[in-house]
PDB file of N, CA and C in Angstrom:
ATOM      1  N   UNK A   1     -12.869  70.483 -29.725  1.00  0.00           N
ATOM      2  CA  UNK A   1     -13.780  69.365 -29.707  1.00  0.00           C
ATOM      3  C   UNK A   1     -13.727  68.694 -31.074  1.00  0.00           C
ATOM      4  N   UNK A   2     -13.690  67.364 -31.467  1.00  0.00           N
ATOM      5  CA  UNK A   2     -13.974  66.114 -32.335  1.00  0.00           C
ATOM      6  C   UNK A   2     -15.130  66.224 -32.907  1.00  0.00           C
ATOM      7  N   UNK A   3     -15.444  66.711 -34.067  1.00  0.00           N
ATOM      8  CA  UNK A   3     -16.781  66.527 -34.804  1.00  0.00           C
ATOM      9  C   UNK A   3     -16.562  65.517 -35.296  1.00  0.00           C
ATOM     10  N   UNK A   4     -17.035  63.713 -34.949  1.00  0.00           N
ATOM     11  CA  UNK A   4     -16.997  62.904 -35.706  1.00  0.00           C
ATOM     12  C   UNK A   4     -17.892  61.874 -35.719  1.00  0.00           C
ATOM     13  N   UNK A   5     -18.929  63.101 -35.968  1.00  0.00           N
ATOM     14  CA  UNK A   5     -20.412  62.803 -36.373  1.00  0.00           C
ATOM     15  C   UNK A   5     -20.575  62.136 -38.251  1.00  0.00           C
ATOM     16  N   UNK A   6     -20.398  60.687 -38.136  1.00  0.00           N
ATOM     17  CA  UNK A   6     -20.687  60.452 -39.449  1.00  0.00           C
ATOM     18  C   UNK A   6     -21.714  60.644 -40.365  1.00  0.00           C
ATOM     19  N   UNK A   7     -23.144  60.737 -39.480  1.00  0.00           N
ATOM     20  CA  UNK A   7     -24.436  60.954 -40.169  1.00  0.00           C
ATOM     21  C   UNK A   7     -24.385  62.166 -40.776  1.00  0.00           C
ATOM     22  N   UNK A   8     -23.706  63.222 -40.565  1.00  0.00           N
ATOM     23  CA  UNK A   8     -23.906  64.828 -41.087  1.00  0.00           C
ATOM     24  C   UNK A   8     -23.069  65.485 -41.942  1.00  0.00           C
ATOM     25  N   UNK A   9     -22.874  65.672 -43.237  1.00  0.00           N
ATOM     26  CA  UNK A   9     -22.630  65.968 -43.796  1.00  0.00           C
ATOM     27  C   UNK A   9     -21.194  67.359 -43.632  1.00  0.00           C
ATOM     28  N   UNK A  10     -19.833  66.813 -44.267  1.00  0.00           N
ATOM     29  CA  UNK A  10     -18.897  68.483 -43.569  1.00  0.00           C
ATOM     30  C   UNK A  10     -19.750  69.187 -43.714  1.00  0.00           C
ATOM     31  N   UNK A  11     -20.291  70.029 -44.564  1.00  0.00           N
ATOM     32  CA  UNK A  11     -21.039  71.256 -45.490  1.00  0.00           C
ATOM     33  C   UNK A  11     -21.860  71.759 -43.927  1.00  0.00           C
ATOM     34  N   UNK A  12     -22.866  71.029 -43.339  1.00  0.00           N
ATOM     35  CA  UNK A  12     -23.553  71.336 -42.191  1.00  0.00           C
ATOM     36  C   UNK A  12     -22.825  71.311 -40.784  1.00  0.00           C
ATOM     37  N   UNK A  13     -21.985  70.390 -40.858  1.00  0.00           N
ATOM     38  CA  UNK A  13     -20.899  70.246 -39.717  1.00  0.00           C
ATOM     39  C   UNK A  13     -20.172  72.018 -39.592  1.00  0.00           C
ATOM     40  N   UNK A  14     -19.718  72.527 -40.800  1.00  0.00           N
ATOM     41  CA  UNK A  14     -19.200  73.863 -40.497  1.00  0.00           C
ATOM     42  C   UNK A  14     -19.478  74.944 -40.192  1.00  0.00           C
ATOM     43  N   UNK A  15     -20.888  74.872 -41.365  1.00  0.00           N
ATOM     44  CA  UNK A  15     -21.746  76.003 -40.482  1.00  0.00           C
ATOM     45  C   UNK A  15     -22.314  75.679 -39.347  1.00  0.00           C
ATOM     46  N   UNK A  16     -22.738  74.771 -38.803  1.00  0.00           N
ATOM     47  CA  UNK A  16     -23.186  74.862 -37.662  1.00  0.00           C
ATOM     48  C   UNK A  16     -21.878  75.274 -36.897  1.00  0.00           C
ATOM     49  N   UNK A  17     -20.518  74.998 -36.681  1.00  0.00           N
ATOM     50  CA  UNK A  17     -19.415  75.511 -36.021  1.00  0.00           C
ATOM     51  C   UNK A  17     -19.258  76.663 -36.237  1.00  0.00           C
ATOM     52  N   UNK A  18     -19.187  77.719 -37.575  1.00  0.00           N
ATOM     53  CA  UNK A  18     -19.062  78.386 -37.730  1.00  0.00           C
ATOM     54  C   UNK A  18     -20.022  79.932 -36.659  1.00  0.00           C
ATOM     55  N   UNK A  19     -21.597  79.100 -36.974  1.00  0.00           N
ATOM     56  CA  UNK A  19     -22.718  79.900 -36.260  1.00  0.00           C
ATOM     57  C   UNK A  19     -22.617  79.648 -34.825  1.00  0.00           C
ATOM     58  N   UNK A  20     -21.909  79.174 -34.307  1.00  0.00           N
ATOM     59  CA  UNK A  20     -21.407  78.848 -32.668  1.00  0.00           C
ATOM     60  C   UNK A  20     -20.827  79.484 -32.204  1.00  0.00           C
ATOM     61  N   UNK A  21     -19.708  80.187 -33.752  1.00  0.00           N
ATOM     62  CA  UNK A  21     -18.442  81.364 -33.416  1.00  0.00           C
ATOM     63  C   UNK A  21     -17.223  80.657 -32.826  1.00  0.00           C
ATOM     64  N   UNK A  22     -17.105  79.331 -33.314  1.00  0.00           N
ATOM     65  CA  UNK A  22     -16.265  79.120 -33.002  1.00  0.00           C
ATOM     66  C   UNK A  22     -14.574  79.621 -34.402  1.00  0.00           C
ATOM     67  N   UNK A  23     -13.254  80.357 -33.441  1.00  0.00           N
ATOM     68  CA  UNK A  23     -13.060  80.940 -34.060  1.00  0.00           C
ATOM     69  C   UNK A  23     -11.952  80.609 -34.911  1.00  0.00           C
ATOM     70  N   UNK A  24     -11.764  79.361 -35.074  1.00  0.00           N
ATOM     71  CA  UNK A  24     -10.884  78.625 -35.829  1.00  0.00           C
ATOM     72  C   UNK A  24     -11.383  77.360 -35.867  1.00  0.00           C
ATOM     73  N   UNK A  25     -11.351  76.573 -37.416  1.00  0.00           N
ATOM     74  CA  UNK A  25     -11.807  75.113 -37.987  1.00  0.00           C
ATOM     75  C   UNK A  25     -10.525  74.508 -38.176  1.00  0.00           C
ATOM     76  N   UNK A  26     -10.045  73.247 -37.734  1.00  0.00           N
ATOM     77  CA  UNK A  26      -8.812  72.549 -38.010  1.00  0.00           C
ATOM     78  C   UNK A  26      -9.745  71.377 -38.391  1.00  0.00           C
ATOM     79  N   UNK A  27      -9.478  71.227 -39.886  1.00  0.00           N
ATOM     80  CA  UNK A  27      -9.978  70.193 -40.361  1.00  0.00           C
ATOM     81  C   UNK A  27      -8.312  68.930 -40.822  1.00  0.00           C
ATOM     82  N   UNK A  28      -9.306  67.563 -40.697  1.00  0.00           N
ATOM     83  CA  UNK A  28      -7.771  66.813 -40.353  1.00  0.00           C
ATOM     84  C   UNK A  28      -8.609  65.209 -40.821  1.00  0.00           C
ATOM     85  N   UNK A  29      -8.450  64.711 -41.971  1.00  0.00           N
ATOM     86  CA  UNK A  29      -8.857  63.579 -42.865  1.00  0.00           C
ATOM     87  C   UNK A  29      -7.854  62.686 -43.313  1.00  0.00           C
ATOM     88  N   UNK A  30      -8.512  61.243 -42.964  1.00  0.00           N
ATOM     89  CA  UNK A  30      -7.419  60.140 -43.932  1.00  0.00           C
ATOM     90  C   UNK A  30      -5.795  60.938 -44.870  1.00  0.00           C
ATOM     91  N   UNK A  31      -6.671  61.336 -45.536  1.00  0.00           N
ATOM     92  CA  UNK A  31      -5.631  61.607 -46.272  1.00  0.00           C
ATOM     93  C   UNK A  31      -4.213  62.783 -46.010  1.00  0.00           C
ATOM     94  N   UNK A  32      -5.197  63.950 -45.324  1.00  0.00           N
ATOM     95  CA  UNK A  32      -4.416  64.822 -44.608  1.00  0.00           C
ATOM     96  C   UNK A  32      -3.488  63.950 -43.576  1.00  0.00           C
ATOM     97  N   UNK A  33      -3.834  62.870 -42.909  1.00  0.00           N
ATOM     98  CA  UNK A  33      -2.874  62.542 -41.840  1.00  0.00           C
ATOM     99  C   UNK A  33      -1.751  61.929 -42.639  1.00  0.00           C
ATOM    100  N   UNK A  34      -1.914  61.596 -43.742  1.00  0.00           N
ATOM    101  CA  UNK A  34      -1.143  60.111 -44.448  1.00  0.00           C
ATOM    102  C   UNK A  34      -0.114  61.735 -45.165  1.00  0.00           C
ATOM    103  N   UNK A  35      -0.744  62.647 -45.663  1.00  0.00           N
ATOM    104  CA  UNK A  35       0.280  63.841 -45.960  1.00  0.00           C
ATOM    105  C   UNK A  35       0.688  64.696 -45.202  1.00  0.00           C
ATOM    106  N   UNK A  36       0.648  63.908 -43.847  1.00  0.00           N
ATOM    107  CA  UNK A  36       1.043  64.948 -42.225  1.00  0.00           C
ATOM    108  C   UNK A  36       1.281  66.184 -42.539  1.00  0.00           C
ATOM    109  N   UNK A  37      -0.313  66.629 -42.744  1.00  0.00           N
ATOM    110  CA  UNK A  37      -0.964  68.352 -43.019  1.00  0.00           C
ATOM    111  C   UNK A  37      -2.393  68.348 -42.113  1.00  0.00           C
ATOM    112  N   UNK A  38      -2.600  69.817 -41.853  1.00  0.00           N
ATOM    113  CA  UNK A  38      -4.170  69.678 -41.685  1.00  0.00           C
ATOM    114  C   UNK A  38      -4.712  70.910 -41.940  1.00  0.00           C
ATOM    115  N   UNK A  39      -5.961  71.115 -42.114  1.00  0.00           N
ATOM    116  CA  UNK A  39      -6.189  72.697 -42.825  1.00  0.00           C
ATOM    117  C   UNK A  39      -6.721  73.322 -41.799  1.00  0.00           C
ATOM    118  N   UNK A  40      -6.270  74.431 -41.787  1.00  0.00           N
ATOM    119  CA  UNK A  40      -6.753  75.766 -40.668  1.00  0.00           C
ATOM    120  C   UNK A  40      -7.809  76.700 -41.548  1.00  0.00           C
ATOM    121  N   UNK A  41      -8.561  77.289 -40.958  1.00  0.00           N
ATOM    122  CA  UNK A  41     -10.315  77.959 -41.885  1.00  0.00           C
ATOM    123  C   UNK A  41     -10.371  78.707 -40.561  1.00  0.00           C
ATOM    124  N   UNK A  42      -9.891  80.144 -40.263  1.00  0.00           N
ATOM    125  CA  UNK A  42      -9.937  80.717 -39.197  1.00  0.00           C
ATOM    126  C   UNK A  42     -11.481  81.385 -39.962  1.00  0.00           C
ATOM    127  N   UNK A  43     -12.195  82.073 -38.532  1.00  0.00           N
ATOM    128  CA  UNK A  43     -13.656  82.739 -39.055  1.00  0.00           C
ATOM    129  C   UNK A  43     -13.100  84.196 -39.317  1.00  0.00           C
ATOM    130  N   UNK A  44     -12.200  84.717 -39.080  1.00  0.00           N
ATOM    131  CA  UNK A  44     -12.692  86.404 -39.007  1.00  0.00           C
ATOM    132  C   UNK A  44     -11.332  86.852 -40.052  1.00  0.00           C
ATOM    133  N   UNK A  45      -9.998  86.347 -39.500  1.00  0.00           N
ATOM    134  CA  UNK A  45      -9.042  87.145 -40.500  1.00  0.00           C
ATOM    135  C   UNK A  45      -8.275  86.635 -41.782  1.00  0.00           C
ATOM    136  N   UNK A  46      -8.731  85.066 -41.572  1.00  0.00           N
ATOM    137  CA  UNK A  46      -7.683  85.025 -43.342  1.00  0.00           C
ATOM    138  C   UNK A  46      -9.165  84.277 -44.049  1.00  0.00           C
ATOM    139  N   UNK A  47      -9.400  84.545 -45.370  1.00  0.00           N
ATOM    140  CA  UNK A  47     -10.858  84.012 -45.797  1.00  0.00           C
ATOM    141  C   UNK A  47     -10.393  83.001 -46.699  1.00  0.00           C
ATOM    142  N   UNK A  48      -9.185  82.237 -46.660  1.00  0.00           N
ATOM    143  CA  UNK A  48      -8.733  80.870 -47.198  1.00  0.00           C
ATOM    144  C   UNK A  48      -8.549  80.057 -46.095  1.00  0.00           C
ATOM    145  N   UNK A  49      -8.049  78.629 -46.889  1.00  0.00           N
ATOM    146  CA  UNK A  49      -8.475  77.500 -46.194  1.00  0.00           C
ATOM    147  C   UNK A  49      -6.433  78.047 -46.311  1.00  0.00           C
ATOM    148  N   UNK A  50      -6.053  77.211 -44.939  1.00  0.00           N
ATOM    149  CA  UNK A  50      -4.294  77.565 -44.808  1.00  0.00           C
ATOM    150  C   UNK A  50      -3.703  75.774 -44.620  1.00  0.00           C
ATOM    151  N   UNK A  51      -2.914  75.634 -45.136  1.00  0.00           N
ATOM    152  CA  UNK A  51      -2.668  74.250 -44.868  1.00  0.00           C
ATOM    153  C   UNK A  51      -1.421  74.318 -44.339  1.00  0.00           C
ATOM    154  N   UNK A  52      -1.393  73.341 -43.006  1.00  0.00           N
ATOM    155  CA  UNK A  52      -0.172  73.699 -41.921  1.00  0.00           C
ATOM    156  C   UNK A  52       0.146  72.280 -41.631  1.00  0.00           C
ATOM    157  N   UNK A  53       1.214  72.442 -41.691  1.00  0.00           N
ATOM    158  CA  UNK A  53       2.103  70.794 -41.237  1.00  0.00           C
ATOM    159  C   UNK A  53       1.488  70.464 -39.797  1.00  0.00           C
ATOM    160  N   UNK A  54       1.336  69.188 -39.249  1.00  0.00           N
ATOM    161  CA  UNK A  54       0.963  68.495 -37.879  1.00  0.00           C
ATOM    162  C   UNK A  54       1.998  69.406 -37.022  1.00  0.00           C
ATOM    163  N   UNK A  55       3.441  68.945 -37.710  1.00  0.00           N
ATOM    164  CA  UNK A  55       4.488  69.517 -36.354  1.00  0.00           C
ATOM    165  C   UNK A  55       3.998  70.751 -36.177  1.00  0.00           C
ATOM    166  N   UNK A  56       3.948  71.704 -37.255  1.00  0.00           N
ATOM    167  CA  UNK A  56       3.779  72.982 -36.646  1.00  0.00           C
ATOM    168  C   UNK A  56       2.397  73.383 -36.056  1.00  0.00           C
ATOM    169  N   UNK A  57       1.637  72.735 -36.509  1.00  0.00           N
ATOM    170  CA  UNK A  57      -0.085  73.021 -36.244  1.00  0.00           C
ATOM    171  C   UNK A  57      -0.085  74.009 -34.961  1.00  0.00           C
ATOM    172  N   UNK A  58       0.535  73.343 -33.418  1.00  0.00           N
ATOM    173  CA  UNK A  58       0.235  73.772 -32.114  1.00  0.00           C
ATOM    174  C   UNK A  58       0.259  75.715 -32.206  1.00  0.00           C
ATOM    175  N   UNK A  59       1.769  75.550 -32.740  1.00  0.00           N
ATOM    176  CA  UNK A  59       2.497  77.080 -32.752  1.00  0.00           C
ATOM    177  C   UNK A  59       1.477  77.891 -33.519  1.00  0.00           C
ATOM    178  N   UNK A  60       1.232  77.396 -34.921  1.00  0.00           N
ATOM    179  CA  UNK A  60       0.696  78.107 -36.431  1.00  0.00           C
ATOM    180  C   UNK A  60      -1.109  78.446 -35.424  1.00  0.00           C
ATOM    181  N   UNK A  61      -1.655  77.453 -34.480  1.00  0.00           N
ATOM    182  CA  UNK A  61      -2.836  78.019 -34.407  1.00  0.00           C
ATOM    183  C   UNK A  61      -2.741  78.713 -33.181  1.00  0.00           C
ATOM    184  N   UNK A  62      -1.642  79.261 -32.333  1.00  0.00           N
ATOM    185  CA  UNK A  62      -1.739  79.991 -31.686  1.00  0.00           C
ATOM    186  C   UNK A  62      -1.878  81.601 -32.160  1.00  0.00           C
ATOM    187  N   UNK A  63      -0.413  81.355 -32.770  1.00  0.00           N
ATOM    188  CA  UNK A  63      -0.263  82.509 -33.691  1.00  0.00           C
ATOM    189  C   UNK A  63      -0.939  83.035 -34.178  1.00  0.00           C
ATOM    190  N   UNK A  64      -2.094  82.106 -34.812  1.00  0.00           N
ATOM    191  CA  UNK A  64      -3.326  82.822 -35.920  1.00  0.00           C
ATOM    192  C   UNK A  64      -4.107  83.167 -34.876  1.00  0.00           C
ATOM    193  N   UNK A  65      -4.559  82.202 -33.974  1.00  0.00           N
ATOM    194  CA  UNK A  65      -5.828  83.403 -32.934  1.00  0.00           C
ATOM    195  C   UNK A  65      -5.203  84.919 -32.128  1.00  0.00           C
ATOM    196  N   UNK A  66      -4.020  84.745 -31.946  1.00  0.00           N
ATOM    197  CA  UNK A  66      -3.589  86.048 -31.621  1.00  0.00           C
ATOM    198  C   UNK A  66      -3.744  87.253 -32.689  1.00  0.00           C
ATOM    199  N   UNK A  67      -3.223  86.712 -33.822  1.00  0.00           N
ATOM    200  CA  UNK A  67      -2.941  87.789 -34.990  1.00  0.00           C
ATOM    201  C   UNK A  67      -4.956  88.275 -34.816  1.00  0.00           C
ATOM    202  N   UNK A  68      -5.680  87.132 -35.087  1.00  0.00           N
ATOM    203  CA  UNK A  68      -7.169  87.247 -34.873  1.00  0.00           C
ATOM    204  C   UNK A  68      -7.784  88.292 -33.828  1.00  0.00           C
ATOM    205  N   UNK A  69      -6.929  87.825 -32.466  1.00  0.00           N
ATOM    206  CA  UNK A  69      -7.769  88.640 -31.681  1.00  0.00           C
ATOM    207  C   UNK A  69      -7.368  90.306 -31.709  1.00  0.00           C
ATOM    208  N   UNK A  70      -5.909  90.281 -32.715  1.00  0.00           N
ATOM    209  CA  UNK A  70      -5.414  91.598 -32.677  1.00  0.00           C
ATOM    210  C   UNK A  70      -6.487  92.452 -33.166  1.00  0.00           C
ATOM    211  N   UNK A  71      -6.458  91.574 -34.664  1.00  0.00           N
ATOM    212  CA  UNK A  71      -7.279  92.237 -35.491  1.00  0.00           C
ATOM    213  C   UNK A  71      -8.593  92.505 -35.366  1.00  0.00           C
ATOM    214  N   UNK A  72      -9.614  91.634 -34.312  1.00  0.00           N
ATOM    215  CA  UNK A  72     -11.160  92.193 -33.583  1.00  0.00           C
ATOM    216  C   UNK A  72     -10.788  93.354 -32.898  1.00  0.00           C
ATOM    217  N   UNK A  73     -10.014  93.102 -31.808  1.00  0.00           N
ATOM    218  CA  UNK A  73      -9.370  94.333 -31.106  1.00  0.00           C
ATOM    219  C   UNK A  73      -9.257  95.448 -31.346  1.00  0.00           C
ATOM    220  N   UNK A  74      -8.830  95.889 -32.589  1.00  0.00           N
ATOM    221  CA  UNK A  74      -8.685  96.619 -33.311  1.00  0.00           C
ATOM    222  C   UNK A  74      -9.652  97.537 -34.083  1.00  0.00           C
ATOM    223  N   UNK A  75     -10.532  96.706 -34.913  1.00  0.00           N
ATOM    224  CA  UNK A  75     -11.528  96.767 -35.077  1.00  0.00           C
ATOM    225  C   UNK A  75     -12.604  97.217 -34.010  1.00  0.00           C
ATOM    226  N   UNK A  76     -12.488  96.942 -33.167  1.00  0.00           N
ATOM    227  CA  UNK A  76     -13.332  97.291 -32.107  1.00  0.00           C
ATOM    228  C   UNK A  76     -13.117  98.607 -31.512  1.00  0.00           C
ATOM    229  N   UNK A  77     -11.630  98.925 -31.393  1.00  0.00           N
ATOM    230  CA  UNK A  77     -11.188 100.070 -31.282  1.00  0.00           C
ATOM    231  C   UNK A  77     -11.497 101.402 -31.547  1.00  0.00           C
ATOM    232  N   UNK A  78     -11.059 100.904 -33.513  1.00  0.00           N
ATOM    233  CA  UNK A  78     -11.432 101.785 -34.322  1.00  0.00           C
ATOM    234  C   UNK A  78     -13.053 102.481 -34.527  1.00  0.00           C
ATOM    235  N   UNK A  79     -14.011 101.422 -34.188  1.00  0.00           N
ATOM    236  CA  UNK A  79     -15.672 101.413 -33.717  1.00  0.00           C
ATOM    237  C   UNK A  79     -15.587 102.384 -33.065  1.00  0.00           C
ATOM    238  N   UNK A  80     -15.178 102.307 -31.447  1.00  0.00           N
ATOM    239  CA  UNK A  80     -15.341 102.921 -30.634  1.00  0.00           C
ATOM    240  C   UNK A  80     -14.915 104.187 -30.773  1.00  0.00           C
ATOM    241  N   UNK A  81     -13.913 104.455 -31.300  1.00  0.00           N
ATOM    242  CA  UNK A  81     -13.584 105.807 -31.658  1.00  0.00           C
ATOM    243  C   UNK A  81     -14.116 106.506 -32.711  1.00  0.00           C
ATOM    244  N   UNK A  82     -14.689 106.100 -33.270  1.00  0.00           N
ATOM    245  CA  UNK A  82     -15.534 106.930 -34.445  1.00  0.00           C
ATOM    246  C   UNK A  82     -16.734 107.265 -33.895  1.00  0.00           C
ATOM    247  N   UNK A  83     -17.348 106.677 -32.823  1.00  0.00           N
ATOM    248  CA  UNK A  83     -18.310 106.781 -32.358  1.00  0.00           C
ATOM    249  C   UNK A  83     -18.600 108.169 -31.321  1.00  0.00           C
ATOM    250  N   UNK A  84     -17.328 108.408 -31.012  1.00  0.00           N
ATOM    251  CA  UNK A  84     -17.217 109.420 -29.775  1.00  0.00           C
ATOM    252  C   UNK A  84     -17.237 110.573 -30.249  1.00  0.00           C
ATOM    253  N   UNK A  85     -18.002 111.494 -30.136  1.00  0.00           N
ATOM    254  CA  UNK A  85     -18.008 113.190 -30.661  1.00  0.00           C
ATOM    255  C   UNK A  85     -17.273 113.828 -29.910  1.00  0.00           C
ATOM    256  N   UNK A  86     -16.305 114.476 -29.620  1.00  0.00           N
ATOM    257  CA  UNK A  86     -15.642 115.416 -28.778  1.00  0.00           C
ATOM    258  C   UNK A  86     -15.748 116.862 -28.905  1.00  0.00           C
ATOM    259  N   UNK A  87     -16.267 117.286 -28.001  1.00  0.00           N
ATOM    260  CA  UNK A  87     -16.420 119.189 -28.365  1.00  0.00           C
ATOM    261  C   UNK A  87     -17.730 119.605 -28.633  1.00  0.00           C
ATOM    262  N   UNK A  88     -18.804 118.733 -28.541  1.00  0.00           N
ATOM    263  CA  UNK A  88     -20.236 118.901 -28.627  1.00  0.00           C
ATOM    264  C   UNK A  88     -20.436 119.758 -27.540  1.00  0.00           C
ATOM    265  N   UNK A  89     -21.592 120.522 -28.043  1.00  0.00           N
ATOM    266  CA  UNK A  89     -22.086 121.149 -26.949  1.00  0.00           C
ATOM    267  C   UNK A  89     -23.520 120.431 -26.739  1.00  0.00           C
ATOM    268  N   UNK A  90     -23.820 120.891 -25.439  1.00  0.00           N
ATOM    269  CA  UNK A  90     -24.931 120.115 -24.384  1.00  0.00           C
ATOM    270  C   UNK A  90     -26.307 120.369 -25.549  1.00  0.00           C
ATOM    271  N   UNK A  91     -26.466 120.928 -26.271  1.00  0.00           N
ATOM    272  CA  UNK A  91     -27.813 120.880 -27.811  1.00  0.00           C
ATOM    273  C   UNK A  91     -27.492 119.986 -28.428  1.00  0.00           C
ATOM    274  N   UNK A  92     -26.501 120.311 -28.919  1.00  0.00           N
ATOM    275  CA  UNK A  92     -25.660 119.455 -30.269  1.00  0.00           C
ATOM    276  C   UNK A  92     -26.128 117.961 -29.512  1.00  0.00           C
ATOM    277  N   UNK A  93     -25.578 117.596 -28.564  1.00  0.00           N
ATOM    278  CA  UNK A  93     -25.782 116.780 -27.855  1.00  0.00           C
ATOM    279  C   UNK A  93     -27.311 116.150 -27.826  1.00  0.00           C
ATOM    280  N   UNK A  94     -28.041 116.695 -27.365  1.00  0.00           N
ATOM    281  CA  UNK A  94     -29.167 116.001 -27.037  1.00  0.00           C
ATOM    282  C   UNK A  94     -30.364 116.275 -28.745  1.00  0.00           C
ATOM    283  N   UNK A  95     -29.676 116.794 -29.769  1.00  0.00           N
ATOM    284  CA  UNK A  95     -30.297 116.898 -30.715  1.00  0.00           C
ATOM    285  C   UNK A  95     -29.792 115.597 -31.200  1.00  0.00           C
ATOM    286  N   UNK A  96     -28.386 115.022 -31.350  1.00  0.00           N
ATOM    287  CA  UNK A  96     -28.416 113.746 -31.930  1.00  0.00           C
ATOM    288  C   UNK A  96     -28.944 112.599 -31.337  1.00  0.00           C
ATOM    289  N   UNK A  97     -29.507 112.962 -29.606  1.00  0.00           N
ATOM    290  CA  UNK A  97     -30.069 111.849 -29.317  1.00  0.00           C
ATOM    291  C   UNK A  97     -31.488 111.771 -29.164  1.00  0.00           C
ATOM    292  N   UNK A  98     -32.109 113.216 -29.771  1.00  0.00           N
ATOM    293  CA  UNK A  98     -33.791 112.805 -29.578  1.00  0.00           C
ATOM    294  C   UNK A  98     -33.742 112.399 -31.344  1.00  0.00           C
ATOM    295  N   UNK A  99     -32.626 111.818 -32.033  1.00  0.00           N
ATOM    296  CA  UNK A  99     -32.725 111.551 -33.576  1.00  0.00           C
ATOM    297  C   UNK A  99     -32.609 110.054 -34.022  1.00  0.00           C
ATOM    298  N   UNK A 100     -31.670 109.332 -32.709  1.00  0.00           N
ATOM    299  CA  UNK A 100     -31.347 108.388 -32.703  1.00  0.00           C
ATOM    300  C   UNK A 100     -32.431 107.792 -32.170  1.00  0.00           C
ATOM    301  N   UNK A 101     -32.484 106.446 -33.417  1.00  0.00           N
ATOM    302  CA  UNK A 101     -33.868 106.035 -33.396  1.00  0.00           C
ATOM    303  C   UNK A 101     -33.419 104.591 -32.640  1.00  0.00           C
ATOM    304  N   UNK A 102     -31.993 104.615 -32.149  1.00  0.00           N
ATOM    305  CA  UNK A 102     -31.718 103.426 -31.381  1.00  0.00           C
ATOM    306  C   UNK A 102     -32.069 103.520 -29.665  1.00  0.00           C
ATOM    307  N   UNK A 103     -31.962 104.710 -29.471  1.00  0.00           N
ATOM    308  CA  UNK A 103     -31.620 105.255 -28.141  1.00  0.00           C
ATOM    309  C   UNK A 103     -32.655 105.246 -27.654  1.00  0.00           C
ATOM    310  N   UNK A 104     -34.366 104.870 -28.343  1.00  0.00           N
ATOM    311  CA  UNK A 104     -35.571 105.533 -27.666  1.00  0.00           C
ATOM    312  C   UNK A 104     -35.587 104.450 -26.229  1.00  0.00           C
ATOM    313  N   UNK A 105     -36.350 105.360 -25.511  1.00  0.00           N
ATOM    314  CA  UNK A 105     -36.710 105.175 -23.938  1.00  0.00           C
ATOM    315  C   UNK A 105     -37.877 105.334 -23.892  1.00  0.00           C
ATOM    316  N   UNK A 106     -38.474 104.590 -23.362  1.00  0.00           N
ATOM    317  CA  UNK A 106     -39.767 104.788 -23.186  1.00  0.00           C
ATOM    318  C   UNK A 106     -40.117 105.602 -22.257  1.00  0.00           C
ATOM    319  N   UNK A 107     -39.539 105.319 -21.036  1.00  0.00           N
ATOM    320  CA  UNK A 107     -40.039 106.232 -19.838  1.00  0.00           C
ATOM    321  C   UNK A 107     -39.352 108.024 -19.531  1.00  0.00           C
ATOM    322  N   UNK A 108     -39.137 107.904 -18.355  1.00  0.00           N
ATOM    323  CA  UNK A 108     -38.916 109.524 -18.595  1.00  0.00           C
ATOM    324  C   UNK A 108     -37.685 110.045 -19.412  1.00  0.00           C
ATOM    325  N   UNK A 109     -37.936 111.459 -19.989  1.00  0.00           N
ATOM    326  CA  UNK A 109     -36.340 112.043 -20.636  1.00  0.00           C
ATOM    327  C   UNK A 109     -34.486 111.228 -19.898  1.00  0.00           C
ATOM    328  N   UNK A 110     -34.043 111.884 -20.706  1.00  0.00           N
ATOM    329  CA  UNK A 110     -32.580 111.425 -19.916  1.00  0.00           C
ATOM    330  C   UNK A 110     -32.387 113.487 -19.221  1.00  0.00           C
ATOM    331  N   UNK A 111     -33.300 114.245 -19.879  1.00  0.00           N
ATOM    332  CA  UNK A 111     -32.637 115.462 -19.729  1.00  0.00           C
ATOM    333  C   UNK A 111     -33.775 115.908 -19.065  1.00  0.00           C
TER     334      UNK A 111
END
């Protein structure tokens, strides 16, 4: 989508995109077109602004949301597996969950 809202300032224009989650910014100005460039500001894996030729733009922002979604993926992965206890026994077990102060239930036990 075209942010080309003149009343609003870039500075608010990004974060508000940013807080939307949207997961790549292609910013693209007078001058950027006249130096057939435009800048890429992905949210999650490179924390610089990347400046990519027009021709290549299509390819360069595919590439980057893939490399992106590798790297959530991944991340998410790695979450999930740290999370998993293997070899607990059925105490062990229900001692880390009458501790976990995320897990409370209001209504009856789980056990």
């Amino acid at each position: 989508k075209v942010d080309d809202r003149d009343y609003m300032r870039n500075g608010a224009k990004y974060f508000e995109w940013e807080r939307k989650g949207v997961p790549l910014r292609i910013e693209l100005g007078p001058r950027d077109v006249a130096n057939d460039v435009c800048i890429f500001k992905y949210r999650e894996t490179v924390e610089d602004k990347v400046t990519v030729s027009l021709g290549d733009a299509a390819e360069a922002a595919a590439e980057g949301l893939e490399t992106m979604q590798k790297a959530l993926l991944d991340a998410a992965t790695d979450r999930l597996e740290k999370g998993i206890s293997r070899g607990a026994t059925y105490g062990e077990m229900r001692d880390v969950l009458d501790k976990d102060e995320a897990g409370g239930y209001p209504g009856a036990g789980l056990y």
